[in-house]
C-alpha atoms as a PDB file:
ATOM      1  CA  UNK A   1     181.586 143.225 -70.291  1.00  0.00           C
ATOM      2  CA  UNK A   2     182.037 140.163 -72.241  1.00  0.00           C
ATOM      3  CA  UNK A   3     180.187 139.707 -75.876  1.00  0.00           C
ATOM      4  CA  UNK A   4     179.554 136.321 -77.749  1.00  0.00           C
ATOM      5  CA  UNK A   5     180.476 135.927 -81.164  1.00  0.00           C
ATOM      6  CA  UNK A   6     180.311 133.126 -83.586  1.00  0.00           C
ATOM      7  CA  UNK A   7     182.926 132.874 -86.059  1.00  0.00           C
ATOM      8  CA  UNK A   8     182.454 133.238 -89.759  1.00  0.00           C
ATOM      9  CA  UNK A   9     185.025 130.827 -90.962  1.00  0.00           C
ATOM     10  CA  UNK A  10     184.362 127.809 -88.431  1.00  0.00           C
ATOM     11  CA  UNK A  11     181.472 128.425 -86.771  1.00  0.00           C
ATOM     12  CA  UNK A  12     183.259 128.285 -82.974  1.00  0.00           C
ATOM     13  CA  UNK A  13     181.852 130.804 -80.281  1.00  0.00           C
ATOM     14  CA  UNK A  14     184.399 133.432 -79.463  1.00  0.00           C
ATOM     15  CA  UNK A  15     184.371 136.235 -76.510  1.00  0.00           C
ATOM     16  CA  UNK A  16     185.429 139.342 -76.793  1.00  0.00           C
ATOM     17  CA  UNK A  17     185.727 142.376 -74.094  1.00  0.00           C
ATOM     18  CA  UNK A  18     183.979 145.008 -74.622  1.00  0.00           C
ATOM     19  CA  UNK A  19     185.176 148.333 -73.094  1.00  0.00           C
ATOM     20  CA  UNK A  20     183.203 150.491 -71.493  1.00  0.00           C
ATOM     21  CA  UNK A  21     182.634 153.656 -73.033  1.00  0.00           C
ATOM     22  CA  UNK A  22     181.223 156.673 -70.807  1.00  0.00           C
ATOM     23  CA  UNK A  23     177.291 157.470 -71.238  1.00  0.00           C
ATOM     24  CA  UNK A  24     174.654 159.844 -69.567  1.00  0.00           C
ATOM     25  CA  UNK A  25     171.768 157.403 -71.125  1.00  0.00           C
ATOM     26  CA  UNK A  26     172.977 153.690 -71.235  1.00  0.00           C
ATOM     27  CA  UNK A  27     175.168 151.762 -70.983  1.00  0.00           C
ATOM     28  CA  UNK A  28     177.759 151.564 -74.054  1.00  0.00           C
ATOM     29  CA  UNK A  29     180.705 149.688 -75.034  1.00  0.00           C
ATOM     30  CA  UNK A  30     183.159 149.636 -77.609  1.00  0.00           C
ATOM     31  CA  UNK A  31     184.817 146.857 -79.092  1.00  0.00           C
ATOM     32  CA  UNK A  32     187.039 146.165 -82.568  1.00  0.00           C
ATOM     33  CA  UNK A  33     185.619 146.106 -86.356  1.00  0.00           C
ATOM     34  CA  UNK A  34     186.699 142.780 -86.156  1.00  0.00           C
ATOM     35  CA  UNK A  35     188.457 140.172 -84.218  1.00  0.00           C
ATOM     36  CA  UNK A  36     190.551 136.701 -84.760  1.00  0.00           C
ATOM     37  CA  UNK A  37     189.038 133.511 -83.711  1.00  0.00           C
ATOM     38  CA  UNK A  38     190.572 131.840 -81.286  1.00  0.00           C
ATOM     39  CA  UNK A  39     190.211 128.337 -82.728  1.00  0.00           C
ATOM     40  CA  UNK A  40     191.026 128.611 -86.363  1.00  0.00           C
ATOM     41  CA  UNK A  41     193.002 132.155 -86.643  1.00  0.00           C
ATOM     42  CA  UNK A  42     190.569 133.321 -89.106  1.00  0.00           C
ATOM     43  CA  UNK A  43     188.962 137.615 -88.845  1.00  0.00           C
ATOM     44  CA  UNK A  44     185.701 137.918 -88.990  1.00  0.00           C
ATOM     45  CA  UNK A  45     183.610 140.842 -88.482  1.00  0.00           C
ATOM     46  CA  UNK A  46     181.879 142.384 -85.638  1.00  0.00           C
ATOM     47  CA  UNK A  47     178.210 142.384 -86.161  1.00  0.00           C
ATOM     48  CA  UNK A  48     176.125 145.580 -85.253  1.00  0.00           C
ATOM     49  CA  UNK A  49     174.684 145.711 -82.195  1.00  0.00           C
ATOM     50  CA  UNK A  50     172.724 144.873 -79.993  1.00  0.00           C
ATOM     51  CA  UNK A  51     175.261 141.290 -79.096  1.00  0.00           C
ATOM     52  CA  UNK A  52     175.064 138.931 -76.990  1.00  0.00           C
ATOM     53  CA  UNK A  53     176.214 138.894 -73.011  1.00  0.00           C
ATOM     54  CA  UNK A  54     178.538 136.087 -72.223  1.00  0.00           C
ATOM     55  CA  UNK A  55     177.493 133.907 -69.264  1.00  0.00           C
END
């Protein structure tokens, strides 16, 4: 499932995959401490959940 995140350094929405981890319960996924932005190279951090669902 795709996740929105905005980045810290420019402010640009990035998406990130997050992979599905197995779960009697819900439905969990895992996804990296952080991540590079796509539009200015810069890491930011992966917020605790619960995120946002990309359209």
């Amino acid at each position: 499932m795709n996740f929105l995140f905005i980045c810290g350094w420019c402010g640009t929405e990035c998406v990130l995959w997050g992979q599905p981890v197995a779960s009697w319960w819900t439905q969990k996924y895992w996804l990296p401490d952080e991540f590079e932005c796509w539009w200015c190279g810069g890491d930011s951090t992966v917020p605790a959940p619960p995120w946002t669902e990309a359209d």
